[in-house]
N, C-alpha and C. Protein backbone atom coordinates (compact mmCIF):
# COMPACT_ATOMS: atom_id res chain seq x y z
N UNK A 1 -19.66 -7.72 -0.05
CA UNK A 1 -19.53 -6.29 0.11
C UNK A 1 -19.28 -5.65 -1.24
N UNK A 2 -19.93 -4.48 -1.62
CA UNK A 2 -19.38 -3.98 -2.82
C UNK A 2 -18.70 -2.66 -2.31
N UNK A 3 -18.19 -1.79 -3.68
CA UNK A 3 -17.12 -0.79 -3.58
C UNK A 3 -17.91 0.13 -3.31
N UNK A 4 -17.28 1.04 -1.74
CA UNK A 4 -17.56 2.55 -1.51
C UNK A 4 -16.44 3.25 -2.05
N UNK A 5 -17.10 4.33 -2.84
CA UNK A 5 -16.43 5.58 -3.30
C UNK A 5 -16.42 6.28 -2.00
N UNK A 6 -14.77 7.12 -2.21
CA UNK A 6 -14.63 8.14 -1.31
C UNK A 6 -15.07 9.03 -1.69
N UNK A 7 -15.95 10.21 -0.73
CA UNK A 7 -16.02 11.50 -1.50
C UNK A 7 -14.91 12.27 -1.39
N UNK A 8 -14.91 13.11 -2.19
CA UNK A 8 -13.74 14.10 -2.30
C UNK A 8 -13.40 14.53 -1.03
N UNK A 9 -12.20 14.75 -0.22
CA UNK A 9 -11.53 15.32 1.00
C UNK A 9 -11.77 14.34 2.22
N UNK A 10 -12.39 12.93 1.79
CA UNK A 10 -12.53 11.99 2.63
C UNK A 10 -11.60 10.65 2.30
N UNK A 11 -10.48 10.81 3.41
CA UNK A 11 -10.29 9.08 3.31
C UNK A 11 -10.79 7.90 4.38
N UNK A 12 -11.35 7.32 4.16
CA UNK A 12 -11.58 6.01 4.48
C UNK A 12 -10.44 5.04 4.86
N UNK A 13 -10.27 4.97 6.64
CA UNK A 13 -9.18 3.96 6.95
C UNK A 13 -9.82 2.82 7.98
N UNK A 14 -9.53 1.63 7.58
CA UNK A 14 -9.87 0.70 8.61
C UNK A 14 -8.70 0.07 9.32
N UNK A 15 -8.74 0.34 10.49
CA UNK A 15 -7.91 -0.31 11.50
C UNK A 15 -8.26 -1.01 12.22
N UNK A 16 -7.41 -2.31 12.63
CA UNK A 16 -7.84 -3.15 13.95
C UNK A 16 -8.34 -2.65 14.95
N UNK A 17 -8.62 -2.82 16.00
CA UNK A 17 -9.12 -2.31 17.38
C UNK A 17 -7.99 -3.03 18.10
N UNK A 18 -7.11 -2.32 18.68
CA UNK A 18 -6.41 -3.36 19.73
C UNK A 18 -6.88 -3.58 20.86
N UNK A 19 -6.86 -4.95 21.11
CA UNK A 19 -7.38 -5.79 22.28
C UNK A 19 -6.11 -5.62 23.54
N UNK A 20 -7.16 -5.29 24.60
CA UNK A 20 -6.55 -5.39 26.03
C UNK A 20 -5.64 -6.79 26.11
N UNK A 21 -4.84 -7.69 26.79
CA UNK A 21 -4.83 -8.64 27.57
C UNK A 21 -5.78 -8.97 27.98
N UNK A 22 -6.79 -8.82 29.13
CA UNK A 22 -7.72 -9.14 29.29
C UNK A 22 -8.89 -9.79 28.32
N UNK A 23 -8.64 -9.03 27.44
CA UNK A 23 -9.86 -9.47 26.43
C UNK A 23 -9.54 -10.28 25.43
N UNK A 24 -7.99 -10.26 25.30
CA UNK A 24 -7.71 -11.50 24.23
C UNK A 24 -7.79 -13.36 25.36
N UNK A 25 -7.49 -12.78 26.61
CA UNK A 25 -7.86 -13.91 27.60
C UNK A 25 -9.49 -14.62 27.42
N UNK A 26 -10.20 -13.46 27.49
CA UNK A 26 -11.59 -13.65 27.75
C UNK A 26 -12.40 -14.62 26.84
N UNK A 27 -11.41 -13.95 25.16
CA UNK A 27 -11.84 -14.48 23.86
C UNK A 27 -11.27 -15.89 24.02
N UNK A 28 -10.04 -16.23 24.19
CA UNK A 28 -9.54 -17.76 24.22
C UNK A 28 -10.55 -18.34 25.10
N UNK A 29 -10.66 -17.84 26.45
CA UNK A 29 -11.85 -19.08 27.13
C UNK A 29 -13.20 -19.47 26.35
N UNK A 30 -13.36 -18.40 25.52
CA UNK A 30 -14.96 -18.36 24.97
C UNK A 30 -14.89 -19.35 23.93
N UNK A 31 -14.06 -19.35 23.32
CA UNK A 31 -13.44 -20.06 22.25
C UNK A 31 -12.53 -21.39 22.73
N UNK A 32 -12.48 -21.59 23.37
CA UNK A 32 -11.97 -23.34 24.42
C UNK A 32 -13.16 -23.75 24.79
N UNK A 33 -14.16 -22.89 25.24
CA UNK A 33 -15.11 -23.32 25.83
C UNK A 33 -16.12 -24.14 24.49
N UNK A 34 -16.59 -23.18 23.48
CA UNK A 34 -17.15 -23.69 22.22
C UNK A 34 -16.35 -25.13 21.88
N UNK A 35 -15.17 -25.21 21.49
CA UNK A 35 -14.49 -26.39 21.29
C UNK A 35 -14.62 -27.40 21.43
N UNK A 36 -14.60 -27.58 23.01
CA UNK A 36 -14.76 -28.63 24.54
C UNK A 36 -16.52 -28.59 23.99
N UNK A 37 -17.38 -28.25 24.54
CA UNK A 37 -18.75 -28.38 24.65
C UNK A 37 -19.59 -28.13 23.27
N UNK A 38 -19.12 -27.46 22.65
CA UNK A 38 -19.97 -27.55 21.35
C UNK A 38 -20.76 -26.40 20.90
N UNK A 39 -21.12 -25.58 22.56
CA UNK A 39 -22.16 -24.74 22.48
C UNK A 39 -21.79 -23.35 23.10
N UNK A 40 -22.49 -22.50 23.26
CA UNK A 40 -21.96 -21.14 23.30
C UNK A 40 -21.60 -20.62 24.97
N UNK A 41 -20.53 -19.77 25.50
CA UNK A 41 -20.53 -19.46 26.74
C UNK A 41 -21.38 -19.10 27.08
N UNK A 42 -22.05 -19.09 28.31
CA UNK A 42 -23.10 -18.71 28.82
C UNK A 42 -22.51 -16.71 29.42
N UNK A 43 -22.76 -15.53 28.89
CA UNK A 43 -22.20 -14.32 29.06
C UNK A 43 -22.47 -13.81 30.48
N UNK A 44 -22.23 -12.84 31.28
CA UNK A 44 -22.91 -12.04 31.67
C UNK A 44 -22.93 -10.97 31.87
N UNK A 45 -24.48 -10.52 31.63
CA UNK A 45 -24.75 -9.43 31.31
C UNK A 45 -24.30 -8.33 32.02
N UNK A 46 -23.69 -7.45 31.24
CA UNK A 46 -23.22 -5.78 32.64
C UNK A 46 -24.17 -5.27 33.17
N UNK A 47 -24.32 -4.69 34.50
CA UNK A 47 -24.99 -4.57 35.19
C UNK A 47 -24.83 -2.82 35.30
N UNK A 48 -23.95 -2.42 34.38
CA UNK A 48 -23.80 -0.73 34.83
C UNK A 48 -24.96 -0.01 34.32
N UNK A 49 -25.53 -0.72 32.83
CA UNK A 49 -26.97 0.07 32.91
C UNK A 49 -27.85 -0.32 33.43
N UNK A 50 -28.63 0.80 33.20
CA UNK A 50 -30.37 0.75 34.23
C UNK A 50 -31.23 1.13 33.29
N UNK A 51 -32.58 0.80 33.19
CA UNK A 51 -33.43 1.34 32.85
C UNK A 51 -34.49 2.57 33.75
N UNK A 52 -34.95 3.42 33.07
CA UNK A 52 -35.82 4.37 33.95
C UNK A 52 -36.92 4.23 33.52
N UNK A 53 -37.85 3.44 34.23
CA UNK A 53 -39.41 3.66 34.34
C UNK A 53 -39.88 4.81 34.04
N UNK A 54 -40.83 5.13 33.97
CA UNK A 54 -41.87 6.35 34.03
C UNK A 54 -41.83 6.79 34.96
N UNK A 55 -42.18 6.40 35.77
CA UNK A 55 -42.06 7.09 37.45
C UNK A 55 -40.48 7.55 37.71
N UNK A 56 -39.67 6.68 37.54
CA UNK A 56 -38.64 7.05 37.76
C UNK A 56 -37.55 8.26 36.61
N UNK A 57 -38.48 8.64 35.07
CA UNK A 57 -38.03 9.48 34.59
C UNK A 57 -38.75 10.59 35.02
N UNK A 58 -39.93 10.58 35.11
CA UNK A 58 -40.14 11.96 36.20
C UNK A 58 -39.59 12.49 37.29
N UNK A 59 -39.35 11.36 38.25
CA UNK A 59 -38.50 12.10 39.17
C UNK A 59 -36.87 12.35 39.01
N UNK A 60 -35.73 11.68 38.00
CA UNK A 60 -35.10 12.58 37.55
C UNK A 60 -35.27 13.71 36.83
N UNK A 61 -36.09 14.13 36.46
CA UNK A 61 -36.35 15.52 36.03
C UNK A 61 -36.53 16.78 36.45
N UNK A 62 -37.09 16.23 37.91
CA UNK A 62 -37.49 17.29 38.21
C UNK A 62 -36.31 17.59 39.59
C-alpha cells in the first residue's frame, strides 16, 4: 500500500467493524472447519435477492 494524502478539511479514520456474536461464532466454525479438512466451507448463498428478468422488469413498472 502506499501513502494517501488527506485533502484539506478531510480526515481519514479506519475503524474495526464490530462483529455480532453470531458472526464471530460463524467465523470460528469456518475456520475449524479449514483446519480439520483442509478445504474451504461449503457457504450458503442468501436467498433475499432476486433477479428481474425482462418480463418481469416490465411488469414492475408498470
Amino acid at each position: 500500500m502506499g501513502y494517501i494524502k488527506e485533502p484539506a478539511g478531510v480526515d481519514f479514520v479506519v475503524d474495526p467493524t464490530p462483529l455480532t456474536a453470531a458472526d464471530r461464532k460463524k467465523i470460528s466454525e469456518i475456520i475449524a472447519y479449514y483446519k480439520a479438512t483442509g478445504k474451504k466451507m461449503p457457504l450458503q448463498k442468501p436467498t433475499t435477492k432476486t433477479r428481474l428478468t425482462n418480463a418481469n422488469k416490465k411488469k414492475a413498472l408498470v
